[in-house]
C-alpha atoms as a PDB file:
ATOM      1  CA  UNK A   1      49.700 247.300 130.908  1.00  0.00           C
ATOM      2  CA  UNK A   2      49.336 246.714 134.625  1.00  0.00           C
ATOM      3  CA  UNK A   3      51.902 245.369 136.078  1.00  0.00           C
ATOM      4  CA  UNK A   4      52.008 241.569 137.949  1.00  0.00           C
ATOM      5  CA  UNK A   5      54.049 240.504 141.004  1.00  0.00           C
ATOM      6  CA  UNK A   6      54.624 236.822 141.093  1.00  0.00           C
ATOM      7  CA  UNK A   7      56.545 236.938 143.202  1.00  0.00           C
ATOM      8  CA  UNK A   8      54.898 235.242 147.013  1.00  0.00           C
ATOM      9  CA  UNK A   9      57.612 235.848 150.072  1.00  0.00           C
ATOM     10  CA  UNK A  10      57.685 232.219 151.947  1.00  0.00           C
ATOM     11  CA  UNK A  11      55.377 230.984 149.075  1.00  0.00           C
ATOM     12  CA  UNK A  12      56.904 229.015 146.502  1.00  0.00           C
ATOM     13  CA  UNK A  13      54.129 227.290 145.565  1.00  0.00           C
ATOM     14  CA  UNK A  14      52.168 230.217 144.939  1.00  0.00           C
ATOM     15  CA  UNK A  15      54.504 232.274 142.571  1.00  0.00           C
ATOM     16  CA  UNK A  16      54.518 228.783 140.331  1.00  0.00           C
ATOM     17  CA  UNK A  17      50.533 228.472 140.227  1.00  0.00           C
ATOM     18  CA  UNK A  18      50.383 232.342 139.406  1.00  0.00           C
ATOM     19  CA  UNK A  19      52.951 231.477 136.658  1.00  0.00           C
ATOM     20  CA  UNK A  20      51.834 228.461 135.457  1.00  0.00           C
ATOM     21  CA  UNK A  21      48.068 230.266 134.910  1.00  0.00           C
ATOM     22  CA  UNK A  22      49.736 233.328 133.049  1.00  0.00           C
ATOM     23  CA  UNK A  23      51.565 231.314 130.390  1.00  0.00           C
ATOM     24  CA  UNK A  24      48.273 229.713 129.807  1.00  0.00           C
ATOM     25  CA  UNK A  25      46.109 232.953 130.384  1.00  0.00           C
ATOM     26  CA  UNK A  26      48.480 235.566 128.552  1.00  0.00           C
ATOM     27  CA  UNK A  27      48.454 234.072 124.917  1.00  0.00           C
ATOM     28  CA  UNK A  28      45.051 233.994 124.964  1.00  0.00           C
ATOM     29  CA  UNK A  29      44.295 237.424 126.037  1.00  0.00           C
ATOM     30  CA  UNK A  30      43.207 240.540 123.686  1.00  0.00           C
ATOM     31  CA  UNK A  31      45.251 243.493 123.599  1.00  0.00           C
ATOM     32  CA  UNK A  32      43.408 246.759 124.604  1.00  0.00           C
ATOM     33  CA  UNK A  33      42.790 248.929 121.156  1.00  0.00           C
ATOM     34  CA  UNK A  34      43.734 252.003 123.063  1.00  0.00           C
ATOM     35  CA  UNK A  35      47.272 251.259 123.507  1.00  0.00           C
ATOM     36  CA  UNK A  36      49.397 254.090 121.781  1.00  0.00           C
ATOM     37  CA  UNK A  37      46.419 256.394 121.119  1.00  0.00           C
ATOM     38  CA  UNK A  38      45.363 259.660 122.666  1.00  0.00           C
ATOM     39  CA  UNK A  39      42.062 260.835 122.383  1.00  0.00           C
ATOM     40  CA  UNK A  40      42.254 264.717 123.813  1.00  0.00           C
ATOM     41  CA  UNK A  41      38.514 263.962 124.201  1.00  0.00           C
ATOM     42  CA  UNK A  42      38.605 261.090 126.539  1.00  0.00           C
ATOM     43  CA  UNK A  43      40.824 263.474 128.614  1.00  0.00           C
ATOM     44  CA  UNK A  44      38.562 266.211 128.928  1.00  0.00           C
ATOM     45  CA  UNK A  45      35.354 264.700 129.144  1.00  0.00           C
ATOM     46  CA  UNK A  46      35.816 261.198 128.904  1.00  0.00           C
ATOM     47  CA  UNK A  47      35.975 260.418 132.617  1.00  0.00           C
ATOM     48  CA  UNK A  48      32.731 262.412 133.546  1.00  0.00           C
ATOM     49  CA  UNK A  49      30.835 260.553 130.849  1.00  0.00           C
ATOM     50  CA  UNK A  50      31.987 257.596 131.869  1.00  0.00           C
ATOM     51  CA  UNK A  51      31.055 257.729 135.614  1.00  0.00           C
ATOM     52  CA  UNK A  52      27.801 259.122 134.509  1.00  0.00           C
ATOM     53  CA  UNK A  53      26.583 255.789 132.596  1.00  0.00           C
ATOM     54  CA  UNK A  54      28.073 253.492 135.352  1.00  0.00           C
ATOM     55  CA  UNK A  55      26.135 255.634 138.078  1.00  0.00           C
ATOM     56  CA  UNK A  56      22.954 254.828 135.412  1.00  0.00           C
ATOM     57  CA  UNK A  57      24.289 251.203 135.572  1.00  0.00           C
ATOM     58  CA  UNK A  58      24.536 250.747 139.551  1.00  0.00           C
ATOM     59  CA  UNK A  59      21.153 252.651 139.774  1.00  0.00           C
ATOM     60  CA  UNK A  60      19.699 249.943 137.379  1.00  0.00           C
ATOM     61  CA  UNK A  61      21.249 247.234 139.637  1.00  0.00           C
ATOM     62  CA  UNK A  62      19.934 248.569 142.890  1.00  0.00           C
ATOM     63  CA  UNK A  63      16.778 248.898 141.440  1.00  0.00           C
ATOM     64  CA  UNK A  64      16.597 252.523 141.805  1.00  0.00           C
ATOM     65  CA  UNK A  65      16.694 252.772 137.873  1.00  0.00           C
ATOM     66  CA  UNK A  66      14.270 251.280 135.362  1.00  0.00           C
ATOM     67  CA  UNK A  67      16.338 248.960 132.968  1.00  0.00           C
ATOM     68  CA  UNK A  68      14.529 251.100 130.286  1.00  0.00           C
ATOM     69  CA  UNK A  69      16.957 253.710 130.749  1.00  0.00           C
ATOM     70  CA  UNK A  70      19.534 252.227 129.950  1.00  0.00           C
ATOM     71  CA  UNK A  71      19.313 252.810 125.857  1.00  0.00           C
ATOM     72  CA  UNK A  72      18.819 256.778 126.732  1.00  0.00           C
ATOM     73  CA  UNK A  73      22.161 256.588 128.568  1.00  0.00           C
ATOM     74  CA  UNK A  74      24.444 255.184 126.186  1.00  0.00           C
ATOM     75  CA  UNK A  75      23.069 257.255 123.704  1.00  0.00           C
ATOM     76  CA  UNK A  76      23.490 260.370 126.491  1.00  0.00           C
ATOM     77  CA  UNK A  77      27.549 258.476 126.556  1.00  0.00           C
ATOM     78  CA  UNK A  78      28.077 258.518 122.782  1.00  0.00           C
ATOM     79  CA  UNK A  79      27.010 262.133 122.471  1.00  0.00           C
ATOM     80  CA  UNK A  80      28.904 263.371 125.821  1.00  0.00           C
ATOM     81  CA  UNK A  81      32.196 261.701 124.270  1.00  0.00           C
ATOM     82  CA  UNK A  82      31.644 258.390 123.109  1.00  0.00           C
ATOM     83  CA  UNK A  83      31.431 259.349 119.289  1.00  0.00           C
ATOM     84  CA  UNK A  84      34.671 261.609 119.719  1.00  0.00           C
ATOM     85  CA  UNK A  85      36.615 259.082 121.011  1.00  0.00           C
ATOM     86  CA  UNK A  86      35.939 256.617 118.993  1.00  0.00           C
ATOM     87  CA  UNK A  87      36.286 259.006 116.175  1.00  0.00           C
ATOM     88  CA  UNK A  88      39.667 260.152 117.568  1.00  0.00           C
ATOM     89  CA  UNK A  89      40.704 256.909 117.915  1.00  0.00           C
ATOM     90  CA  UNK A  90      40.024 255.910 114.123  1.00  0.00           C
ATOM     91  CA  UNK A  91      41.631 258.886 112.765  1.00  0.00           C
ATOM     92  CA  UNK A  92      45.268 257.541 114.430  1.00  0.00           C
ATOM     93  CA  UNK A  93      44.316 254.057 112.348  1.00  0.00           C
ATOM     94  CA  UNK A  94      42.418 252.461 115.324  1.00  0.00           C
ATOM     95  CA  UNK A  95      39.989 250.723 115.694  1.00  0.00           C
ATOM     96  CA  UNK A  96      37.455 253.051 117.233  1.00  0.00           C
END
């Protein structure tokens, strides 16, 4: 979980707003999956993949990258660790 300073030095007003959204924000939020599971494979490779499909993803944006391509990298994400992880994941009783 990351952690949240409401507290504003010389800003009242501000640490109230901030806390006044998060009461209404925080029930409605969705707790990440991943919380109390280790996947040895998002570890290792994990990362790489990872920045790999958002490099695909930026190149698509910036037009340097046919949206085409996109279906090929996933795929290229699942096989590099994707499928591992989420296999992993579902062997601890997640949701993966």
């Amino acid at each position: 979980m990351a952690n949240v300073s409401l507290y504003t030095p010389g800003s009242s007003n501000a640490t109230e707003e901030v806390f006044a959204y998060l009461q209404d924000a925080i029930p409605t939020g969705v707790k990440n999956p991943e919380y109390g599971m280790f996947s040895e494979t998002k570890v290792s490779k994990g990362e790489s993949a990872l920045r790999d499909l958002n490099d695909l993803m930026m190149n698509i944006i910036q037009g340097r990258a046919k949206l085409t391509e996109w279906a090929a990298g996933v795929q290229a994400w699942k096989s590099e660790a994707g499928d591992a992880i989420a296999r992993e994941y579902g062997e601890q009783g997640g949701n993966g």
